[in-house]
N, C-alpha and C. Protein backbone atom coordinates (compact mmCIF):
# COMPACT_ATOMS: atom_id res chain seq x y z
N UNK A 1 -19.61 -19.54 -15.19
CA UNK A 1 -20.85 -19.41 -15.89
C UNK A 1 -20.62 -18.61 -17.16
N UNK A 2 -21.29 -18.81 -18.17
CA UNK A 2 -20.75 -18.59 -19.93
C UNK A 2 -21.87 -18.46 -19.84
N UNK A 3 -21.98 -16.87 -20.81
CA UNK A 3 -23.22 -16.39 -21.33
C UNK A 3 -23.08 -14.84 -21.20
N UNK A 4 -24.53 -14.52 -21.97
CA UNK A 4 -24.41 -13.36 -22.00
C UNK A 4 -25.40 -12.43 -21.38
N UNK A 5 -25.61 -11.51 -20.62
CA UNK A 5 -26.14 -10.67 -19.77
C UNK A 5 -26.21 -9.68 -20.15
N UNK A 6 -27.98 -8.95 -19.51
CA UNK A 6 -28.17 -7.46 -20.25
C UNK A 6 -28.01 -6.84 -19.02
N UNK A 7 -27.30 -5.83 -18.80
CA UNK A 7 -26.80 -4.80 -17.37
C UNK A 7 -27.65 -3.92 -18.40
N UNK A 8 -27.88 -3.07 -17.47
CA UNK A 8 -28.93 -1.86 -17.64
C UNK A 8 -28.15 -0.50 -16.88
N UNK A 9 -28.42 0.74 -16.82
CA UNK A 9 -27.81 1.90 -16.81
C UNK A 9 -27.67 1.64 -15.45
N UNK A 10 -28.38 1.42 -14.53
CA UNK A 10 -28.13 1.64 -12.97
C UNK A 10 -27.28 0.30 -12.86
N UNK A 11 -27.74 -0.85 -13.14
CA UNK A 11 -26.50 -1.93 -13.02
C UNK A 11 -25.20 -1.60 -13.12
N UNK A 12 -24.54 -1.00 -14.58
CA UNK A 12 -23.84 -0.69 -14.71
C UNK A 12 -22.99 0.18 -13.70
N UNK A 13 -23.67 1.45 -13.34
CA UNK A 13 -23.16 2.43 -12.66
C UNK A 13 -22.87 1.66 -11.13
N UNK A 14 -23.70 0.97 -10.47
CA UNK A 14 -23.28 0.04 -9.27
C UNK A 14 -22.38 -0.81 -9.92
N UNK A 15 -21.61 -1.14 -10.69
CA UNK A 15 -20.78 -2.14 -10.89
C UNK A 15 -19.31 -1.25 -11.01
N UNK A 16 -20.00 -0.31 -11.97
CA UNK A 16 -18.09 0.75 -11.82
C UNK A 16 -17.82 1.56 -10.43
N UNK A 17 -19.49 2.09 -9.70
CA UNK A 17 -18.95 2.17 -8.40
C UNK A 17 -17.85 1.18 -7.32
N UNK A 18 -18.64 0.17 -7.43
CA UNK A 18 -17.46 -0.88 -6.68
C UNK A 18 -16.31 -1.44 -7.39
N UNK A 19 -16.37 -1.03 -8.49
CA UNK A 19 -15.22 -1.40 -9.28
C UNK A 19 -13.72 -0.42 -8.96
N UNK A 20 -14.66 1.03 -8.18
CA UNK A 20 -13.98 2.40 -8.23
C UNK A 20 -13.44 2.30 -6.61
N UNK A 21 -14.57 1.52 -5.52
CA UNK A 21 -14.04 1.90 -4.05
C UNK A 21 -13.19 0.62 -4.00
N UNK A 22 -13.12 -0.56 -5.27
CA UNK A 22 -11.81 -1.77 -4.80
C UNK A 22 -10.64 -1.25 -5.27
N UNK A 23 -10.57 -0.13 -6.00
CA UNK A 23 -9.42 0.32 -6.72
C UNK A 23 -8.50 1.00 -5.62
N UNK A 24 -9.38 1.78 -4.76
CA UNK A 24 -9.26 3.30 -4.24
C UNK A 24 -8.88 2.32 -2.81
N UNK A 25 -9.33 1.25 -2.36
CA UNK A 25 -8.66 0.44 -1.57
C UNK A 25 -7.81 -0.02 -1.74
N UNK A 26 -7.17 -0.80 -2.64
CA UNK A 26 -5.98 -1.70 -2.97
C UNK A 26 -4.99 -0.48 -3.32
N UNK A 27 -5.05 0.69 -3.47
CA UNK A 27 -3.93 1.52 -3.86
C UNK A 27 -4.14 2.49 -2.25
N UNK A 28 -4.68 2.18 -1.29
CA UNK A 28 -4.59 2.93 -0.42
C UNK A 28 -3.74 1.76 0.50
N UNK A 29 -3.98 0.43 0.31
CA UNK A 29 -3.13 -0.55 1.29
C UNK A 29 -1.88 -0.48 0.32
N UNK A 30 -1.44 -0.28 -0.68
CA UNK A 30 -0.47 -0.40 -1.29
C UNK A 30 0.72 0.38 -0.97
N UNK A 31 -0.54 2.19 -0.96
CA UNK A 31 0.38 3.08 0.03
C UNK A 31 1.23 2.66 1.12
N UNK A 32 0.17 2.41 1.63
CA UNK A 32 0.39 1.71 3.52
C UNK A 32 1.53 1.11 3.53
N UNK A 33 1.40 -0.42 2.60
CA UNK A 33 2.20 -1.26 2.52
C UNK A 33 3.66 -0.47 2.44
N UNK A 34 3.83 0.73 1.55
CA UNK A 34 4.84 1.39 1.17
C UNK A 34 5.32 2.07 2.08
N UNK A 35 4.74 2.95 2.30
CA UNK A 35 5.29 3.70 3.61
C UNK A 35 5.38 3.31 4.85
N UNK A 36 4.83 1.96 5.27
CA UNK A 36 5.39 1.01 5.76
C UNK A 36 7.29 0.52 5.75
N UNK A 37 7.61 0.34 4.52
CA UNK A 37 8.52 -0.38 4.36
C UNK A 37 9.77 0.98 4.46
N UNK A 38 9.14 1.87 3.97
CA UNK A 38 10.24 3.24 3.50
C UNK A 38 10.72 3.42 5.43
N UNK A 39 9.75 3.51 6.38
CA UNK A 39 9.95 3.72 7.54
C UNK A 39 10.55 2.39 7.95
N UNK A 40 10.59 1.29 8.08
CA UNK A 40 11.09 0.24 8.68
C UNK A 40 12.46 0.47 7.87
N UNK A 41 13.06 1.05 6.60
CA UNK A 41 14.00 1.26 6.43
C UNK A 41 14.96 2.48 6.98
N UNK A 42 13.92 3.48 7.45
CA UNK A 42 14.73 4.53 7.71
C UNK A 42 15.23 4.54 9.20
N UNK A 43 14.32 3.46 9.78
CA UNK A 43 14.72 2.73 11.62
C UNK A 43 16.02 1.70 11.35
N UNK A 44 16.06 1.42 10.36
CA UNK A 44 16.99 0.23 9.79
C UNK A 44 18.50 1.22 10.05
N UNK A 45 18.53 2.17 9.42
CA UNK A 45 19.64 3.39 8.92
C UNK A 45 19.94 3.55 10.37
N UNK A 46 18.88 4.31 10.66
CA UNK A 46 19.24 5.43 11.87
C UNK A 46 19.44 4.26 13.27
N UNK A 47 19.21 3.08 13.14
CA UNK A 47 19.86 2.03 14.37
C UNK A 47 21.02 1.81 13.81
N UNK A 48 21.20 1.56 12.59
CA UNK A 48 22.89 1.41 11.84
C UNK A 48 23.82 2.28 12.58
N UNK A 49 23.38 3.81 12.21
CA UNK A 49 24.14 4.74 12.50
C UNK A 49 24.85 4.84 13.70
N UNK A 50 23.38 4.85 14.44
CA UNK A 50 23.17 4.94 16.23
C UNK A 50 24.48 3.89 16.76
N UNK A 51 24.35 2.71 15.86
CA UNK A 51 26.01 2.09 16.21
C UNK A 51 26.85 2.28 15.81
N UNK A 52 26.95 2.62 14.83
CA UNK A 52 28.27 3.09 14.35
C UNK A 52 28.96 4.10 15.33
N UNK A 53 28.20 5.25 15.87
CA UNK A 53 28.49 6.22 16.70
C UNK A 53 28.82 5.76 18.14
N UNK A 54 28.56 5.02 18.75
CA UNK A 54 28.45 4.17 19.46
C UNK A 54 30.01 3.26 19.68
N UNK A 55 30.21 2.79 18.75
CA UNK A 55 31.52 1.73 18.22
C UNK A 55 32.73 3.24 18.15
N UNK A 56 32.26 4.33 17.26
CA UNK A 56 33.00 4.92 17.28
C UNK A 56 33.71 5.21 18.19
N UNK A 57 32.84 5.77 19.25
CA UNK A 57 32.98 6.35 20.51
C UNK A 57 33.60 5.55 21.79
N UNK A 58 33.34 4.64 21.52
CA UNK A 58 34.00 3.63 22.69
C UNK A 58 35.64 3.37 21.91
N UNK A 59 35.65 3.32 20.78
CA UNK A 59 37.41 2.92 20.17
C UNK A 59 37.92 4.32 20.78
């Protein structure tokens, strides 16, 4: 839809509100997403290790 629209002071302010809690969401799953991955890497390491020590120990 093309055109032009009059927002008014309270419109406005409800529009940057939700403009503010989609922000404050997508960078809070982003976190998630992140520290997600940092931990599935550091289980990644420390099962590496866990064999290595393992392999060691039995040679």
């Amino acid at each position: 839809m093309c055109g032009r629209y009059h927002v008014d002071e309270e419109t406005a302010k409800e529009i940057e509100k939700i403009i503010h809690l989609t922000d404050e969401n997508v960078r809070k799953r982003a976190s998630i997403n992140f520290q997600m991955q940092v931990s599935e890497s550091v289980l990644e390491r420390k099962s590496f290790r866990e064999g290595m020590v393992l392999i060691i120990s039995v040679a």
